[in-house]
PDB file of N, CA and C in Angstrom:
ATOM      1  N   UNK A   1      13.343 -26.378  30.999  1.00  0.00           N
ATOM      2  CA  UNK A   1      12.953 -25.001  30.687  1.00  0.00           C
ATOM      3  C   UNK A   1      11.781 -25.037  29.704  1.00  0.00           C
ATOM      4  N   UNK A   2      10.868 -24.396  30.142  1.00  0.00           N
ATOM      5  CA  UNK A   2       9.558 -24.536  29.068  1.00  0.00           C
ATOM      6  C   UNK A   2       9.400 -23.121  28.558  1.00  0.00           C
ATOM      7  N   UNK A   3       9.105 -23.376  26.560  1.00  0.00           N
ATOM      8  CA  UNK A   3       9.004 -22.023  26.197  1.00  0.00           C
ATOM      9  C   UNK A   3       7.744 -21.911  26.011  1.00  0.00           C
ATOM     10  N   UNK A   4       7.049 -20.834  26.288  1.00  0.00           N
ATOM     11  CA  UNK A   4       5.707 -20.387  26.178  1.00  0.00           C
ATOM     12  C   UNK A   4       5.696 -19.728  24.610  1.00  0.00           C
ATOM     13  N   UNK A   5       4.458 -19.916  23.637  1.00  0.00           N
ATOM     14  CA  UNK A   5       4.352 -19.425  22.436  1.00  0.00           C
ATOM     15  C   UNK A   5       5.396 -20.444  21.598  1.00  0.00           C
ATOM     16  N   UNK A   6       6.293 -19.236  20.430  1.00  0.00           N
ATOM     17  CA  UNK A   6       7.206 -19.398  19.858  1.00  0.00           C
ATOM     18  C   UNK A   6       8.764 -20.273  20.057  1.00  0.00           C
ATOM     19  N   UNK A   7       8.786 -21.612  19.547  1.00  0.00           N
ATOM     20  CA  UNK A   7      10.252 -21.672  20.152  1.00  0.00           C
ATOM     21  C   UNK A   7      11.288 -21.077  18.791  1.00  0.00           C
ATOM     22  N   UNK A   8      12.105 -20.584  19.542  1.00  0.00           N
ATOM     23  CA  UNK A   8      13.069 -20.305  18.591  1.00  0.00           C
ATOM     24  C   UNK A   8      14.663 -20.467  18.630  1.00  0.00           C
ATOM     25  N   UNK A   9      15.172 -20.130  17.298  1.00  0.00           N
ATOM     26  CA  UNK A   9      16.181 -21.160  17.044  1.00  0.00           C
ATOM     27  C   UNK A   9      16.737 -20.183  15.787  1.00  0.00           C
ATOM     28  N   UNK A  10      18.082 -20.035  15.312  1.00  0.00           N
ATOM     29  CA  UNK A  10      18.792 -19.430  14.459  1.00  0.00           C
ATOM     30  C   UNK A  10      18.123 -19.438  12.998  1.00  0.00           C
ATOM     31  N   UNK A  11      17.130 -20.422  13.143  1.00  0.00           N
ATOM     32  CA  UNK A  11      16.668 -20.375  11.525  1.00  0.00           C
ATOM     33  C   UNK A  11      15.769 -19.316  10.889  1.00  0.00           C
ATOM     34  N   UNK A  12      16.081 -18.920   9.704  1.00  0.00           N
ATOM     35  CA  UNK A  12      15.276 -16.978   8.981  1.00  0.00           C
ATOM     36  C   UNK A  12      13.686 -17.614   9.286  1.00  0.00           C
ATOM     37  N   UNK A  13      13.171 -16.656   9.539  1.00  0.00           N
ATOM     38  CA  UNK A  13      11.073 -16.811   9.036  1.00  0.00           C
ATOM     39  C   UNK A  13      10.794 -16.295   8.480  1.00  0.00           C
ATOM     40  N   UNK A  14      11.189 -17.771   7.373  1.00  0.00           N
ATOM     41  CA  UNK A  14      10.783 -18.147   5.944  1.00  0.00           C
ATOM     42  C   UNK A  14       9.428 -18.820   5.714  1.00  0.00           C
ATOM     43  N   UNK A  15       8.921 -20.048   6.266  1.00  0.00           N
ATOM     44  CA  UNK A  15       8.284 -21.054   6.201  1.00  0.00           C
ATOM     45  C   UNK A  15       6.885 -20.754   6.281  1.00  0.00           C
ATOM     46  N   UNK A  16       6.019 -20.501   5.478  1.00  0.00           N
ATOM     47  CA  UNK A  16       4.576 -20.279   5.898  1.00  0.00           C
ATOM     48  C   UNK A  16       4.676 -18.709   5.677  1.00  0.00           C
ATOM     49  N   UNK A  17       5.233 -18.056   5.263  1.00  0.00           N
ATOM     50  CA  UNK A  17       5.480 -16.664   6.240  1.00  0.00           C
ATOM     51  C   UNK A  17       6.253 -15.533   4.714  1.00  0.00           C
ATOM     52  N   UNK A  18       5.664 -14.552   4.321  1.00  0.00           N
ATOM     53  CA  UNK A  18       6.348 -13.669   3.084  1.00  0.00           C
ATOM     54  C   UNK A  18       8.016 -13.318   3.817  1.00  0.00           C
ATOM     55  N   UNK A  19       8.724 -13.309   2.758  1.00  0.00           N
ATOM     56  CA  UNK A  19      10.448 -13.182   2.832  1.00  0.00           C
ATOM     57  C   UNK A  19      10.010 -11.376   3.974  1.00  0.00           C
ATOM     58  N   UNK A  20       9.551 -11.044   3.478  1.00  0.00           N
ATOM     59  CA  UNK A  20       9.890  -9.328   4.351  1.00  0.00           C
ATOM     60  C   UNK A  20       8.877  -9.584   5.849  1.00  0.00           C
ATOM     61  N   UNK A  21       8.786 -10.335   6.101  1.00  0.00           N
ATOM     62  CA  UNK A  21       7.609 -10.483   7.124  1.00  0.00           C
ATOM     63  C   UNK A  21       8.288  -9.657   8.369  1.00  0.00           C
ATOM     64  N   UNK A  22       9.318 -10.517   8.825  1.00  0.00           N
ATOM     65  CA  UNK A  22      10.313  -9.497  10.184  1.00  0.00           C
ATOM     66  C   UNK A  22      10.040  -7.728   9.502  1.00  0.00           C
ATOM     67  N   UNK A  23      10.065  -7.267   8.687  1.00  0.00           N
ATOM     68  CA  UNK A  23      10.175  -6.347   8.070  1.00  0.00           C
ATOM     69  C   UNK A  23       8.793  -5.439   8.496  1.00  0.00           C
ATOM     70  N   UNK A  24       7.575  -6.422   7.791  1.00  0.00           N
ATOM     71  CA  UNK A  24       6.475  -5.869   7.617  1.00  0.00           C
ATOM     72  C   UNK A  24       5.707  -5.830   9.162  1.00  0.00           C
ATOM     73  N   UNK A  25       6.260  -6.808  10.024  1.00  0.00           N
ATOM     74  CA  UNK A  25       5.782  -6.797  11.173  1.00  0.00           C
ATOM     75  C   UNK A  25       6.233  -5.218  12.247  1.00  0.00           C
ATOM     76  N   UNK A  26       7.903  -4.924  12.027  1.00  0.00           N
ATOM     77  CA  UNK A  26       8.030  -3.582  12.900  1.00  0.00           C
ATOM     78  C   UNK A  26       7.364  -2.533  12.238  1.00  0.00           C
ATOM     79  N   UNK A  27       7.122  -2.380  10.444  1.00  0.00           N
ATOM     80  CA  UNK A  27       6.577  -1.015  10.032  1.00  0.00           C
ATOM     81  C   UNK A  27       5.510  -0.854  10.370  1.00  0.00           C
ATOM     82  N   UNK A  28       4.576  -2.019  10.509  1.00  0.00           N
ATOM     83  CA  UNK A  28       3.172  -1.833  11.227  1.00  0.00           C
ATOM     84  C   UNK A  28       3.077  -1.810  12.553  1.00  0.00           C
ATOM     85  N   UNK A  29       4.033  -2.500  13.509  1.00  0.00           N
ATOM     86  CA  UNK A  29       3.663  -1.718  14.720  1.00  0.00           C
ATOM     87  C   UNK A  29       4.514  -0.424  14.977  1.00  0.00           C
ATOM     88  N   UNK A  30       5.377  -0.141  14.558  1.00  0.00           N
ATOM     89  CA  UNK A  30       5.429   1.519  14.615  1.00  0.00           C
ATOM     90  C   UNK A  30       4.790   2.210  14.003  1.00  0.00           C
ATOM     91  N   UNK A  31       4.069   1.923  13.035  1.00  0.00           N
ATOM     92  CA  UNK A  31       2.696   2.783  12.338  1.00  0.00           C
ATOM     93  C   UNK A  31       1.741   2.686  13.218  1.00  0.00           C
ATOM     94  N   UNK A  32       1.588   1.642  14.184  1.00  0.00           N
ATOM     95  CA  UNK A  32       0.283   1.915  15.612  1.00  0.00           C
ATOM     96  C   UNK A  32       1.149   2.629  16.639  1.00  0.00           C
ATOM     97  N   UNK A  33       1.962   2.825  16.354  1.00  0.00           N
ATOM     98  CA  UNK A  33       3.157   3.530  17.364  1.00  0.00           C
ATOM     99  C   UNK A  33       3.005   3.087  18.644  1.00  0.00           C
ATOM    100  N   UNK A  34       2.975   1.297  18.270  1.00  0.00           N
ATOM    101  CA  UNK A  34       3.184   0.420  19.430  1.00  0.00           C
ATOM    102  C   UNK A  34       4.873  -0.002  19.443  1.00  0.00           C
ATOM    103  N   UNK A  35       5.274  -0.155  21.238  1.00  0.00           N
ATOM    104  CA  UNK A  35       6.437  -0.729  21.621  1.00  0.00           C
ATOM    105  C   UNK A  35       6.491  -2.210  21.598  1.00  0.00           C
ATOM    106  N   UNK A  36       7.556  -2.701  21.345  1.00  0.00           N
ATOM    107  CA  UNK A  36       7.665  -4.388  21.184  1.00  0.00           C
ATOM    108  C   UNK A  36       6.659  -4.744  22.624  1.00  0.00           C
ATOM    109  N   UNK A  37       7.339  -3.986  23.916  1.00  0.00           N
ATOM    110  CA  UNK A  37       6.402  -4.693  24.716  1.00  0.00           C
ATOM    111  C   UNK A  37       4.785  -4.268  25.032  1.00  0.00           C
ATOM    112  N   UNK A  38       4.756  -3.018  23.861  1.00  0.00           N
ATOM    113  CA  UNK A  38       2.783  -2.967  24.092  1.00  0.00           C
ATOM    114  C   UNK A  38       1.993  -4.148  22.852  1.00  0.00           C
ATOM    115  N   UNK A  39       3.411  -4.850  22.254  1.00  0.00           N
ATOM    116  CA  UNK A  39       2.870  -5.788  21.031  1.00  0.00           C
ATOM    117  C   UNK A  39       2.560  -7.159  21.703  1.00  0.00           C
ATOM    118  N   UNK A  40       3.796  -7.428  22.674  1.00  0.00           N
ATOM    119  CA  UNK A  40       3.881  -8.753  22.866  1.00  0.00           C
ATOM    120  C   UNK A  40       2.893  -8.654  24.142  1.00  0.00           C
ATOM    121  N   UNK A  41       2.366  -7.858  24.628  1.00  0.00           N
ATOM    122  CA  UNK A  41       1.109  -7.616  25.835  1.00  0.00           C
ATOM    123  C   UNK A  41      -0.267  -8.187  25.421  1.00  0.00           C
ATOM    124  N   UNK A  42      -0.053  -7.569  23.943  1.00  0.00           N
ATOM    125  CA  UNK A  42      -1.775  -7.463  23.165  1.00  0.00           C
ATOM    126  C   UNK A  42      -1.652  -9.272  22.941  1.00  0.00           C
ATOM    127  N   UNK A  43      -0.542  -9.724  22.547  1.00  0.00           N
ATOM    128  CA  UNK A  43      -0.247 -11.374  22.166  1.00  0.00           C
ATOM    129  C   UNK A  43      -0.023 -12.239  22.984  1.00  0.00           C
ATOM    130  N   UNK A  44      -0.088 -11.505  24.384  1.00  0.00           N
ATOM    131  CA  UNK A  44       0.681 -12.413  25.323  1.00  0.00           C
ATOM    132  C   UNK A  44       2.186 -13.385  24.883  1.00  0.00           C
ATOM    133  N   UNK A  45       2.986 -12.473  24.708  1.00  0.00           N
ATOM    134  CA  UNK A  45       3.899 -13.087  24.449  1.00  0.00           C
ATOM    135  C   UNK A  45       5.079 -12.070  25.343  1.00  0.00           C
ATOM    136  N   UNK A  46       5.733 -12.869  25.348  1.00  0.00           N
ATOM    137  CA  UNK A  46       7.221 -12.213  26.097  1.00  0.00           C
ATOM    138  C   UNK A  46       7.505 -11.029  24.667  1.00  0.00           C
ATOM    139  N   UNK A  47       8.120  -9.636  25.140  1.00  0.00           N
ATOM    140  CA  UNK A  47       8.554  -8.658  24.273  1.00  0.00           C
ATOM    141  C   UNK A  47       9.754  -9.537  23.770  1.00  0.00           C
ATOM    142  N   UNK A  48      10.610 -10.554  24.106  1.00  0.00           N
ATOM    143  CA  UNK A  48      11.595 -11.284  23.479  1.00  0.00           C
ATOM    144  C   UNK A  48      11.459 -11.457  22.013  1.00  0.00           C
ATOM    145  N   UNK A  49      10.182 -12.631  22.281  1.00  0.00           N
ATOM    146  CA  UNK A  49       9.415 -13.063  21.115  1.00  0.00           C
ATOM    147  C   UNK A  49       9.120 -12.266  19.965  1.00  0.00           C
ATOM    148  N   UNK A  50       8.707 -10.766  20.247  1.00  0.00           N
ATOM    149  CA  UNK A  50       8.708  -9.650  19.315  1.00  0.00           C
ATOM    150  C   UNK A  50       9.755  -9.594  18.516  1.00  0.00           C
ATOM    151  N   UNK A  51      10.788  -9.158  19.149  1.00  0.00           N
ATOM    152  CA  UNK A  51      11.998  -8.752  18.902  1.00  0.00           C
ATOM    153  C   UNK A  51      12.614 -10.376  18.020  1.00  0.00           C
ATOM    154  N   UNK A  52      13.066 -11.373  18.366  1.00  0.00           N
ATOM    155  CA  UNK A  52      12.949 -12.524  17.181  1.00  0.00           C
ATOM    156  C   UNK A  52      12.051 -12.289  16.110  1.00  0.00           C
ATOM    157  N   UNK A  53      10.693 -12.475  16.111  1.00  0.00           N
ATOM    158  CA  UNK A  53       9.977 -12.123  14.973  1.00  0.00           C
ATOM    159  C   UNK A  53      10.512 -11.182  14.161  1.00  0.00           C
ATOM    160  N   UNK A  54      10.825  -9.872  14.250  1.00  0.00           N
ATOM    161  CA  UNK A  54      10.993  -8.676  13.531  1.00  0.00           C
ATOM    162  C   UNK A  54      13.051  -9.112  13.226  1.00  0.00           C
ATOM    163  N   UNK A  55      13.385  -9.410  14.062  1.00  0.00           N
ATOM    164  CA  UNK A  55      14.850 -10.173  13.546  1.00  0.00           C
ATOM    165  C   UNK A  55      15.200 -11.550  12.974  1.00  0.00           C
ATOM    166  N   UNK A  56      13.927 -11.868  12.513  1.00  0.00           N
ATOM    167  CA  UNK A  56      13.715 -12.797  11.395  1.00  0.00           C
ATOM    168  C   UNK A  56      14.736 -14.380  11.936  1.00  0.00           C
ATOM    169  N   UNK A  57      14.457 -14.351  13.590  1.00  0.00           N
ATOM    170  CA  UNK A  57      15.146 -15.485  14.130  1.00  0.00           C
ATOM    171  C   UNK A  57      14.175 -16.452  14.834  1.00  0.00           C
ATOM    172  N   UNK A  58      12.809 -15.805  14.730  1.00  0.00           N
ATOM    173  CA  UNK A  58      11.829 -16.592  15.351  1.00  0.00           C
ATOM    174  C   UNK A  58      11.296 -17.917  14.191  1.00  0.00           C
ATOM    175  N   UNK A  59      11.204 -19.083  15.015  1.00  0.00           N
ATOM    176  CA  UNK A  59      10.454 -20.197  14.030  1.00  0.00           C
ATOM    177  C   UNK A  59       9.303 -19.822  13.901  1.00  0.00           C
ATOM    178  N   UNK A  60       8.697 -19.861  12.459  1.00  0.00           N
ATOM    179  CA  UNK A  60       7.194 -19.451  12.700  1.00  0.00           C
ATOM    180  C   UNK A  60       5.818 -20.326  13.441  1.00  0.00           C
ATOM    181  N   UNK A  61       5.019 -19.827  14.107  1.00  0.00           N
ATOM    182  CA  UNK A  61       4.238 -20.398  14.889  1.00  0.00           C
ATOM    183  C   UNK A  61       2.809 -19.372  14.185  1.00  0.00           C
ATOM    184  N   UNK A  62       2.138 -20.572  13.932  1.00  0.00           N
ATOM    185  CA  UNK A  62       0.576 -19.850  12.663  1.00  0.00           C
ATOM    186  C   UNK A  62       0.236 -19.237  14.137  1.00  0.00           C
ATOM    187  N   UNK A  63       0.147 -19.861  15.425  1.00  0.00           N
ATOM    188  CA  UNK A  63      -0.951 -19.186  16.364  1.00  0.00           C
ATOM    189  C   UNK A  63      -0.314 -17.591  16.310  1.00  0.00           C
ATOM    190  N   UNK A  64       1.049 -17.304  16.626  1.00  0.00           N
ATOM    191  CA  UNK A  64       1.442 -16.356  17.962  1.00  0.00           C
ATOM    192  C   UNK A  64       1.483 -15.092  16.055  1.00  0.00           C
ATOM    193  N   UNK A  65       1.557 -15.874  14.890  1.00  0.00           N
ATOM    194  CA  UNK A  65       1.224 -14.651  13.526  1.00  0.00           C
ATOM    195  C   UNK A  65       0.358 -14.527  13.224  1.00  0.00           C
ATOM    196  N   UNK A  66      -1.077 -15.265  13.466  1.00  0.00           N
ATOM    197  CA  UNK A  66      -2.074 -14.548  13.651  1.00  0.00           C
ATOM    198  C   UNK A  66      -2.968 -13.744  14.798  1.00  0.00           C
ATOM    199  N   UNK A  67      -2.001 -13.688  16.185  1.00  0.00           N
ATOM    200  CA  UNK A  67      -2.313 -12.842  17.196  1.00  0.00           C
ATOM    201  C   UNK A  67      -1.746 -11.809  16.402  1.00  0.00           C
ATOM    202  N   UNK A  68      -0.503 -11.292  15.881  1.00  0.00           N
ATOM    203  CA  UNK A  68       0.157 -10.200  15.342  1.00  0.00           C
ATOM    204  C   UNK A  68      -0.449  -9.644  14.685  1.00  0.00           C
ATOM    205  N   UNK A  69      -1.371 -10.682  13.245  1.00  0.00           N
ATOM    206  CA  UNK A  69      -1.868 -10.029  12.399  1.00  0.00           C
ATOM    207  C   UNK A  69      -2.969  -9.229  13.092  1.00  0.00           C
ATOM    208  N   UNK A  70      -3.736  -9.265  13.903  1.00  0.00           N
ATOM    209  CA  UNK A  70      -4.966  -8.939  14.683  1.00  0.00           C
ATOM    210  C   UNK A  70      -4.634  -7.888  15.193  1.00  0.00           C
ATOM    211  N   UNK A  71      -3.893  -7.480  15.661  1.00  0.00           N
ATOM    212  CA  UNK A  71      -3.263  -6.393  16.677  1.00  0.00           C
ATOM    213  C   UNK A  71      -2.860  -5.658  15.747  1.00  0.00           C
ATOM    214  N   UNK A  72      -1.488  -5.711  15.101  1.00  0.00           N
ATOM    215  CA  UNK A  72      -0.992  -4.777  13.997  1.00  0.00           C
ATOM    216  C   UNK A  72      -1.769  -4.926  12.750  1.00  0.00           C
ATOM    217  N   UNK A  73      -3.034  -5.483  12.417  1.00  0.00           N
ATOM    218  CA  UNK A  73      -3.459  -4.879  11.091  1.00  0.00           C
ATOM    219  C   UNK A  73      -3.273  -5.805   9.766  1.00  0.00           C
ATOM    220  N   UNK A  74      -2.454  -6.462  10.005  1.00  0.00           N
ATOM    221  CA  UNK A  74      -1.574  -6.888   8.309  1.00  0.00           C
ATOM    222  C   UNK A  74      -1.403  -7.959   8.491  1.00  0.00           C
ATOM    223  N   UNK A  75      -1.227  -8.403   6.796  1.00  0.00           N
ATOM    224  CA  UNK A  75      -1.501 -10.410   6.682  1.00  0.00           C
ATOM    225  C   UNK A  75       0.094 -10.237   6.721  1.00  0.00           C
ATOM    226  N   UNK A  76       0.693 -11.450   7.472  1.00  0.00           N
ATOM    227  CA  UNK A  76       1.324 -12.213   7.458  1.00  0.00           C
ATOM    228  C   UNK A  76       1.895 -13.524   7.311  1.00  0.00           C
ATOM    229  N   UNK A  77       0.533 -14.448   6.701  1.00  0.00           N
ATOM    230  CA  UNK A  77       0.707 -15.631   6.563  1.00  0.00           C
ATOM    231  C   UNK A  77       0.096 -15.849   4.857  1.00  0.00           C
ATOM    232  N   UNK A  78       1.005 -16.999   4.655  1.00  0.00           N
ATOM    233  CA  UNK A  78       0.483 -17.136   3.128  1.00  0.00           C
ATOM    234  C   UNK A  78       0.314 -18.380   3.239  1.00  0.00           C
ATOM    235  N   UNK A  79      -0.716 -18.837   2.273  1.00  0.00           N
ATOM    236  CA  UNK A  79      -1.156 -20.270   2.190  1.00  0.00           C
ATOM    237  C   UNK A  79       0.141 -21.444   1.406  1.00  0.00           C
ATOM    238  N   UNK A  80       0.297 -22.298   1.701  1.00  0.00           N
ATOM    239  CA  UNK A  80       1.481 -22.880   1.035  1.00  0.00           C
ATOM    240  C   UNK A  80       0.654 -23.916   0.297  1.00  0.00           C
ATOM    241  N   UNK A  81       1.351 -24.302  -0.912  1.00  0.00           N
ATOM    242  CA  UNK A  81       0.598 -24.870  -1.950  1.00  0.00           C
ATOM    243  C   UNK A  81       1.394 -26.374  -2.215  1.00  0.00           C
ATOM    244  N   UNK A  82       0.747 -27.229  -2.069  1.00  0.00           N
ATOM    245  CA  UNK A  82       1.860 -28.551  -1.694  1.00  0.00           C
ATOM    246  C   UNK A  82       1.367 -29.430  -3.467  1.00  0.00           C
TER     247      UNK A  82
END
C-alpha cells in the first residue's frame, strides 16, 4: 500500500510544528471558508490528510505544511534550534 504525501500514525504534530497548529490550520481554512476537501485539492492531498492534520494525528511532513501555509495564509512551521 503506498501513501501519497503525509504518512501517518497515532503520534500528536508536535515536531517542527507550534503545539496549536491542528488548531490554527481549521481556523484559517474556515476563515477562507474552505472545505477540508477544497484544502486538500489546492495541496493535492487526499481530504483524509486534512482531517489528520487538524486532528493533530498527522506526522508532520515540511512539504504537504508548506502547501497549507500557501493556500490558507498562515505560518505553520517553526525553525528548530539544535
Amino acid at each position: 500500500k503506498k501513501t501519497a504525501g503525509a504518512v501517518i500514525n497515532m503520534r500528536k504534530l508536535d515536531e517542527g510544528t507550534e503545539p496549536d497548529t491542528p488548531r490554527q490550520i481549521q481556523r484559517a481554512r474556515l476563515g477562507k471558508k474552505m472545505s477540508q476537501p477544497d484544502l486538500a485539492n489546492q495541496i493535492n492531498q487526499r481530504p483524509q490528510v486534512v482531517s489528520e492534520y487538524e486532528n493533530g494525528k498527522a506526522v508532520p511532513n515540511q512539504t504537504v505544511l508548506a502547501k497549507m501555509e500557501k493556500a490558507i495564509g498562515v505560518k505553520l512551521r517553526v525553525k528548530i534550534r539544535k
